[in-house]
Protein backbone atom coordinates (compact mmCIF):
# COMPACT_ATOMS: atom_id res chain seq x y z
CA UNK A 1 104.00 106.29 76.80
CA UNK A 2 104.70 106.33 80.62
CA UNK A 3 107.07 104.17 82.14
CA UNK A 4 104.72 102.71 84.16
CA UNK A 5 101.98 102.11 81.69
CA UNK A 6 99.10 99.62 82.96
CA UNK A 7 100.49 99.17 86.13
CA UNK A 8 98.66 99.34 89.38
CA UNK A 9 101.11 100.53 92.77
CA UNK A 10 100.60 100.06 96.21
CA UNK A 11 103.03 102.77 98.45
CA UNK A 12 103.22 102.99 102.16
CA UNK A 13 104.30 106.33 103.87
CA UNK A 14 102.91 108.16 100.49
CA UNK A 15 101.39 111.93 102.19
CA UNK A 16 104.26 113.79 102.57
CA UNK A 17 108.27 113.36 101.66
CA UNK A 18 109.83 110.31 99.35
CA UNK A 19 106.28 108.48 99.42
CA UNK A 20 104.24 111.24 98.44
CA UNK A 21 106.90 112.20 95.47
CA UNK A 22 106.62 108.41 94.50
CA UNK A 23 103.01 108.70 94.32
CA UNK A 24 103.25 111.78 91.33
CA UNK A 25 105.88 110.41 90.11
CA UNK A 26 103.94 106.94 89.49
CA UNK A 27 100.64 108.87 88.31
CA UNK A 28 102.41 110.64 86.03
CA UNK A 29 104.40 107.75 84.47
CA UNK A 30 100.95 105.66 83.80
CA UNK A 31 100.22 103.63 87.15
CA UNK A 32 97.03 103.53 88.88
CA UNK A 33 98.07 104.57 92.92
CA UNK A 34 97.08 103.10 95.77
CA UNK A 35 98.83 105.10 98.74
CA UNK A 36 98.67 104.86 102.74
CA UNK A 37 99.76 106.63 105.45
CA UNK A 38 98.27 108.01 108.79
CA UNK A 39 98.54 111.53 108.15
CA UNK A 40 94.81 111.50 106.59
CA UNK A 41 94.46 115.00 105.77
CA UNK A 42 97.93 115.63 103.99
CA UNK A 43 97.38 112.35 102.07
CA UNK A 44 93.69 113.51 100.65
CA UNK A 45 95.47 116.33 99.98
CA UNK A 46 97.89 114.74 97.79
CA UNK A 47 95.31 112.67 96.40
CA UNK A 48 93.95 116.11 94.91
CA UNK A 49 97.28 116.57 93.75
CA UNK A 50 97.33 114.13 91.44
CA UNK A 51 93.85 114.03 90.30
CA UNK A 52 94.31 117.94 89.17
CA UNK A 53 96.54 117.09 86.88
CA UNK A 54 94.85 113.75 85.64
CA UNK A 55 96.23 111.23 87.75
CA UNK A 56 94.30 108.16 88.82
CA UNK A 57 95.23 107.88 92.82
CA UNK A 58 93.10 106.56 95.47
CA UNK A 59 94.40 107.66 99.62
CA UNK A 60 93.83 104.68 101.78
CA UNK A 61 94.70 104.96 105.95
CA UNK A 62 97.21 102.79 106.62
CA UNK A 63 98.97 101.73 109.51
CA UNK A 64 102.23 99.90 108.23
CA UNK A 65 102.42 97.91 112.11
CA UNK A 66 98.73 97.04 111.55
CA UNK A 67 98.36 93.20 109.51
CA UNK A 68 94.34 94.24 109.05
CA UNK A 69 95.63 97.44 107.25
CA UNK A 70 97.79 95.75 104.87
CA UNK A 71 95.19 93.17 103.89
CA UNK A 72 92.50 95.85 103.72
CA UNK A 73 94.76 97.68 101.36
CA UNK A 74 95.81 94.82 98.89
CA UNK A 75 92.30 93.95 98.63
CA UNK A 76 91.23 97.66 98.07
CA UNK A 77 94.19 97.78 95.46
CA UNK A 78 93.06 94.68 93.52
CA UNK A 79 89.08 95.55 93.92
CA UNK A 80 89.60 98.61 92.83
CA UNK A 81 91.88 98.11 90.06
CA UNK A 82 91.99 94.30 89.16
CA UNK A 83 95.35 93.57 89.78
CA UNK A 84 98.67 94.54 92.12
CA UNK A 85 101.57 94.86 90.36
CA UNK A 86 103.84 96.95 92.20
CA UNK A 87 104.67 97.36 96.14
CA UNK A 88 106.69 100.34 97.03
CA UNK A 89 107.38 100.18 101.23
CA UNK A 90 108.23 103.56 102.06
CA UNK A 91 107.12 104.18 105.57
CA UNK A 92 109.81 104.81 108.23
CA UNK A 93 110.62 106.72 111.07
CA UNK A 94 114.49 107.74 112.67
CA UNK A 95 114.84 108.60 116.53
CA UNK A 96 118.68 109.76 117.29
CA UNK A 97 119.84 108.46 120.33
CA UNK A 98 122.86 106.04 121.16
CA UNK A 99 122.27 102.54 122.44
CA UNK A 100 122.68 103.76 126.35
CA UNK A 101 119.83 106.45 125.83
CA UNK A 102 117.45 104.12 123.54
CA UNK A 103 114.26 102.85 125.39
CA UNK A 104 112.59 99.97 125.26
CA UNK A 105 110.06 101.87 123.67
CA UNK A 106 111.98 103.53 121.15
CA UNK A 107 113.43 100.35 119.70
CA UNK A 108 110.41 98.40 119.36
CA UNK A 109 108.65 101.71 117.63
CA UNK A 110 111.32 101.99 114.96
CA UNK A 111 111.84 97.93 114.38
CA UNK A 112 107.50 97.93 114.32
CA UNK A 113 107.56 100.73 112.16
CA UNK A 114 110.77 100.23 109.99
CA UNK A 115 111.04 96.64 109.43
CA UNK A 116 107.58 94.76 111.03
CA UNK A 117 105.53 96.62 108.66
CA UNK A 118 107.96 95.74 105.30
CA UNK A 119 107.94 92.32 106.01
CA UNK A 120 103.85 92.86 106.53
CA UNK A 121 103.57 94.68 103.50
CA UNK A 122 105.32 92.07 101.75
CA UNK A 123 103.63 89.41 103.19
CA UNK A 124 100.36 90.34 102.02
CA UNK A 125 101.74 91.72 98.64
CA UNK A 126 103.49 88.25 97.95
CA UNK A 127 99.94 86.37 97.91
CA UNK A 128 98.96 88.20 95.62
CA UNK A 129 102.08 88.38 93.20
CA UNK A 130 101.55 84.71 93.69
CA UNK A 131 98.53 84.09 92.47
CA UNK A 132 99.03 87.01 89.41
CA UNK A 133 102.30 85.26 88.85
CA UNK A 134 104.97 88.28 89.10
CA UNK A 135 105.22 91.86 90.70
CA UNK A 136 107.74 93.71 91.41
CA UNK A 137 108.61 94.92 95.04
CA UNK A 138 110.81 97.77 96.31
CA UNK A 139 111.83 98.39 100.27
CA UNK A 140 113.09 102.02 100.86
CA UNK A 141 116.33 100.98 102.94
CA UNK A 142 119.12 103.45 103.75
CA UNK A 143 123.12 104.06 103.28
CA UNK A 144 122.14 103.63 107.03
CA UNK A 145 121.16 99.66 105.93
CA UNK A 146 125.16 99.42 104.13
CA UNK A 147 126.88 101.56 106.95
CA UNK A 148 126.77 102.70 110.37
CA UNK A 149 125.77 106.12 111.12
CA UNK A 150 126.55 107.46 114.65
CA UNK A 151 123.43 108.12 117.26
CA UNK A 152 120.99 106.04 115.22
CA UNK A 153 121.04 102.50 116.86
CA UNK A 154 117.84 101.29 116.54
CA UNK A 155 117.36 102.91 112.83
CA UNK A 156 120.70 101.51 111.60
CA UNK A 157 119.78 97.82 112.91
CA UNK A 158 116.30 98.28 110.95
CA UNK A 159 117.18 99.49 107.78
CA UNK A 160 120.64 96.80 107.62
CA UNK A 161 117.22 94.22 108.56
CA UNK A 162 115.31 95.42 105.68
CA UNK A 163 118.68 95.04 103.22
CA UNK A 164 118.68 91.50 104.42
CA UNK A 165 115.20 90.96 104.41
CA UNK A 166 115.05 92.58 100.40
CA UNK A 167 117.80 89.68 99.37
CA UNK A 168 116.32 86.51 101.14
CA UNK A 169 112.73 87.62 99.78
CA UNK A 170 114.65 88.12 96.46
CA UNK A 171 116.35 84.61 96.18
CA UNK A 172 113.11 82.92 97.37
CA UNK A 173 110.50 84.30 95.01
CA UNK A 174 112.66 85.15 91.86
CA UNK A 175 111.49 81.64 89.76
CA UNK A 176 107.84 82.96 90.61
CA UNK A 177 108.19 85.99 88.53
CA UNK A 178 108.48 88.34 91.60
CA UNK A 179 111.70 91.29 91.51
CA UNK A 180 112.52 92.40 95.02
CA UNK A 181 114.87 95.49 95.49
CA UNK A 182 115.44 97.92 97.70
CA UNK A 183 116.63 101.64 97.36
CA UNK A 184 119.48 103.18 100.22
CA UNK A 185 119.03 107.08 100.15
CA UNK A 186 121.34 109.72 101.25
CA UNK A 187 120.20 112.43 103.25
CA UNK A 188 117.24 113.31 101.50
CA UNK A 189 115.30 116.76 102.54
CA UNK A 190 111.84 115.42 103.55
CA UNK A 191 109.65 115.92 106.55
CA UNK A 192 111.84 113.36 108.75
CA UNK A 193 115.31 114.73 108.19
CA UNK A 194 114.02 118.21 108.19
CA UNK A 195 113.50 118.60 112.03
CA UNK A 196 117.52 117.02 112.88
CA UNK A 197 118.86 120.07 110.91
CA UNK A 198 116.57 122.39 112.45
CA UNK A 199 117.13 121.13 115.80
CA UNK A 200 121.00 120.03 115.60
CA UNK A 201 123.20 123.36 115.20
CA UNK A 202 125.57 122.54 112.51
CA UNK A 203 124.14 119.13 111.43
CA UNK A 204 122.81 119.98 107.85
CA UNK A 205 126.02 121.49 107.17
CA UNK A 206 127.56 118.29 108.34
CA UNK A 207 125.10 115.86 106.22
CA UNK A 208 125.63 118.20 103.01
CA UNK A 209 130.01 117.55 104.06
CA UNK A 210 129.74 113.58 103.99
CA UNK A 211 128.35 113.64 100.53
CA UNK A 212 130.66 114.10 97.45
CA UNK A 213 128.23 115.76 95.28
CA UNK A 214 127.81 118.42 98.01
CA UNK A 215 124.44 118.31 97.84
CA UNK A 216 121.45 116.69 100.10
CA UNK A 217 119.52 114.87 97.61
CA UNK A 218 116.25 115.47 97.26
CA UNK A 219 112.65 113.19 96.62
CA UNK A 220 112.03 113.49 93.43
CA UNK A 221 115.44 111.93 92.87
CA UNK A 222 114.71 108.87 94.72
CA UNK A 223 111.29 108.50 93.39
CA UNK A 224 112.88 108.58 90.15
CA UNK A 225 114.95 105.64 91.49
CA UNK A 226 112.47 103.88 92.51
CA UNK A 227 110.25 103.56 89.45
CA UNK A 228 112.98 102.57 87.43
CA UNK A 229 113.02 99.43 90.00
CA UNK A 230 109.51 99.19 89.84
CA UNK A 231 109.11 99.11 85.89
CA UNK A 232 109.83 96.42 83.26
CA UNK A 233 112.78 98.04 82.26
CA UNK A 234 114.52 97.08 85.57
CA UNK A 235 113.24 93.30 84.81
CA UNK A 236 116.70 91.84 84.97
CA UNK A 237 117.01 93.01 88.24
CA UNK A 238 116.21 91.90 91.99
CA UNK A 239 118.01 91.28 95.34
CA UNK A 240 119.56 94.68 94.66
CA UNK A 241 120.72 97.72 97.18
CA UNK A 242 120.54 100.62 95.01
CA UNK A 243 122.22 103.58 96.62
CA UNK A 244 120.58 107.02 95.66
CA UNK A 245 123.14 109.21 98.15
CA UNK A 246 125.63 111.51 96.09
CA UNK A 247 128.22 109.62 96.74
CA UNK A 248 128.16 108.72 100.37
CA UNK A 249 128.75 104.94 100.76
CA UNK A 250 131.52 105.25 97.88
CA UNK A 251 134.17 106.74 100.12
């Protein structure tokens, strides 16, 4: 018996890093996959992934600032499949610069990215819920959505957004059946981190420093984190900030 047994998921941001490990994680645990991104090849490639080892996954393109995409992907999900149980919004993106050095540009990227296409996701993901009458829903937030972090302006205001956005969504859906949570990583070693401690001289050894376990964490272990949210055994729970980061936000 998987944990996820029956269930059909839905994850943004799901070729490469947190999203991709969420997407084995899920296949393995019983759930039928639905995952998007817009790195096409790497997310065919870890549609083969799963299917080697006798997963049931289906890659989608999917463009989290895009409304079209997320309604072509719920209604792939439930055509497919028959039903939408679980939303996972991983998708996100992290530019460092301080407020003086942030462009127009690069704020409206990040909010588009980091917050417009959670509340899109859940929009569209909601309607469906609805008419099903429960799901269960969980936004990949940060310790950067509980704290500040220096040099990430635009990021920091996002993720706090999506924190905020996870507890009003919570309050107003919970006598509908629907669980909304969110999970706050650490600094986790994926594709998006990995190019800041290549880049930055010193700064990996400085991430590993602020966390008490001495560690950076790693996908799987947020994965882990969020199917637990996603399942039936987490059914008391919603409106929650789970932080996944070693110790960071406890000091």
């Amino acid at each position: 018996m998987g944990l996820l047994d029956g269930k059909v998921a839905l994850i943004s941001g799901g070729a490469r890093g947190q999203g991709a490990a969420e997407a084995n994680l899920f296949a393995r645990e019983g759930a039928k996959v639905v995952f998007g991104d817009v790195l096409d090849d790497q997310g065919k490639q870890v549609e083969a992934e799963i299917h080697e080892v006798g997963g049931e996954a289906l890659y989608i393109h999917l463009d989290v600032t895009r409304e079209a995409d997320w309604v072509s992907a719920v209604e792939t999900a439930v055509s497919r499949y028959g039903k939408l149980d679980i939303l996972v919004n991983n998708a996100g993106i992290t530019i460092r610069k301080n407020v003086e050095d942030t462009t127009e540009e690069d704020w409206d990227r990040i909010i588009s990215i980091n917050l417009k296409g959670v509340w899109l996701g859940m929009k569209y993901q909601i309607i469906q819920m609805l008419e099903q009458g429960g799901g269960a829903i969980v936004n990949t937030a940060s310790v950067a959505g509980l704290v500040a972090i220096r040099g990430t302006c635009a990021y920091v205001a996002s993720k706090h957004a999506v924190a905020g956005l996870t507890k009003a969504a919570a309050l107003e859906y919970a006598q509908s059946g629907i669980r909304v949570n969110a999970v706050c990583p650490g600094y986790i070693r994926t594709p998006l981190t990995q190019p800041l401690f290549d880049t930055m001289e010193g700064f990996e050894d400085q991430a590993v420093a602020r966390h008490p376990l001495g560690r950076l964490g790693e996908p799987h272990e947020i994965a882990e984190a969020v199917a637990w949210l996603s399942s039936d055994a987490a059914s008391f729970v919603t409106g929650h900030t789970m932080t996944v980061d070693g110790g960071y936000v406890a000091q």
